[in-house]
Protein backbone atom coordinates (compact mmCIF):
# COMPACT_ATOMS: atom_id res chain seq x y z
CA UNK A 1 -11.82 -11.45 -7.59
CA UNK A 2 -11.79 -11.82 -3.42
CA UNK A 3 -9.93 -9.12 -1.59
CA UNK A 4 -8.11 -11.18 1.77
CA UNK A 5 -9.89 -9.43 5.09
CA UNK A 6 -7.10 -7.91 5.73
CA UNK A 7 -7.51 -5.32 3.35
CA UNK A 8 -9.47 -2.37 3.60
CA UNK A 9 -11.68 -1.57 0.62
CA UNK A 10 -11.59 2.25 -0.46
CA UNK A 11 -15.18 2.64 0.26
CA UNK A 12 -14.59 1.32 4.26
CA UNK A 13 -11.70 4.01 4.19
CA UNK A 14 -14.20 6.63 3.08
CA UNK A 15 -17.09 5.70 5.53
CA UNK A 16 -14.27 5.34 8.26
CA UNK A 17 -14.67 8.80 8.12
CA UNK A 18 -11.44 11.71 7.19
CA UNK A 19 -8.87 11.85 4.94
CA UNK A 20 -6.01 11.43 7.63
CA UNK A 21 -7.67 7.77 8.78
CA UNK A 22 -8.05 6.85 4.69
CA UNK A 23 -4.09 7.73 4.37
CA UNK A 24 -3.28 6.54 7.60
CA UNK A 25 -5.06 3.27 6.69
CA UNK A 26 -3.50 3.03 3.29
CA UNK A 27 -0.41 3.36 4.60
CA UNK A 28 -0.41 0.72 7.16
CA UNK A 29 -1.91 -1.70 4.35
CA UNK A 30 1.12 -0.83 2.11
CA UNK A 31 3.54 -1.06 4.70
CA UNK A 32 1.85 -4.91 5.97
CA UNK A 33 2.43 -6.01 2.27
CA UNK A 34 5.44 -4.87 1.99
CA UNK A 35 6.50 -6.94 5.49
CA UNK A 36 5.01 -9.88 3.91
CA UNK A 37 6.45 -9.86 0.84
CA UNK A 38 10.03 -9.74 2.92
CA UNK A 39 8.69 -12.69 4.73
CA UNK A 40 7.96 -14.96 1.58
CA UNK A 41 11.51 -14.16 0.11
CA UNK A 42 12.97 -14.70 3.21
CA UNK A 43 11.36 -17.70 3.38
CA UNK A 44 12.03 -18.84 -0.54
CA UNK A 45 15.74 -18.29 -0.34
CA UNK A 46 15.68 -20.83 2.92
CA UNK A 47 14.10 -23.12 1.04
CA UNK A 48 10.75 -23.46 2.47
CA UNK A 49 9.11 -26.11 0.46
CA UNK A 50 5.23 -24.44 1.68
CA UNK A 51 6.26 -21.37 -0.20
CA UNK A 52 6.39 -21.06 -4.15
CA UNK A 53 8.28 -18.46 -6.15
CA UNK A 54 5.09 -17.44 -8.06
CA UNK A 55 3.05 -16.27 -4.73
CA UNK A 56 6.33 -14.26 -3.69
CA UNK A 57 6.60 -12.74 -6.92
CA UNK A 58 3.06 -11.89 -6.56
CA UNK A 59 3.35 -10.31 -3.00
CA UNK A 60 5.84 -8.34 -4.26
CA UNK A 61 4.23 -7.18 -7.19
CA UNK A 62 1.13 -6.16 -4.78
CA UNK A 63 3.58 -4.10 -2.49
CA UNK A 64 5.16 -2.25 -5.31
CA UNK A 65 1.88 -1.47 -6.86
CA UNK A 66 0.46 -0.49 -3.67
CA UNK A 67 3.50 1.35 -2.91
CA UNK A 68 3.77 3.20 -6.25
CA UNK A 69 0.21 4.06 -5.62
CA UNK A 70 0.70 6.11 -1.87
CA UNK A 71 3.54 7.88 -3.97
CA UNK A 72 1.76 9.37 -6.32
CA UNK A 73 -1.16 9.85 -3.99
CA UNK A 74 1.75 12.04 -1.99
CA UNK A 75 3.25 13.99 -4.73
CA UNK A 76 -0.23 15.44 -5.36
CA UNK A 77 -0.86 16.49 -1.95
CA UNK A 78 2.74 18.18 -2.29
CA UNK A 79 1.67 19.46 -5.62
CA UNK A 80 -1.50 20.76 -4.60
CA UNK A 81 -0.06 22.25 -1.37
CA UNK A 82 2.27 24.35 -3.14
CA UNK A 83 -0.01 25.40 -5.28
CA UNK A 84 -2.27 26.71 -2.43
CA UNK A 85 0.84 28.08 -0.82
CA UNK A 86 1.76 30.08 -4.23
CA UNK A 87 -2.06 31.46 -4.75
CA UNK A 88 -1.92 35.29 -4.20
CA UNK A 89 -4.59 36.31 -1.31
């Protein structure tokens, strides 16, 4: 299977070099699929006859599962955060 260009690889996010640029990376991945999977339904409900239901339904499928995937990623930086902020010094 052939990742587009356009999408960073986890090990290129790592080599890019800290956390903040892998997140800040992620994000702006997530948020570009999510834009284009707006753009093909947009585009499907005009009619466009270049665009087919199955690749929308598989852009959004890629944006929720890359969405659902920065979630977690920040519920256990909250998680671990409080539980640094609860340790007793």
């Amino acid at each position: 299977m052939k990742l587009p260009a356009s999408a960073p690889t986890a090990a290129s996010a790592v080599q890019g070099g800290s956390f903040s640029e892998a997140m800040t990376t992620a994000l702006k991945s997530v948020s570009q699929q999510q834009l284009q999977a707006s753009q093909l339904q947009r585009e499907l409900q005009l009619d466009n006859p270049t665009v087919s239901l199955e690749e929308t339904m598989v852009a959004m499928q890629k944006a929720q599962v890359g969405f659902q995937a920065v979630l977690q990623v920040r519920n256990r930086l909250v998680s671990a955060y409080s539980d640094i902020m609860n340790m007793q010094v």
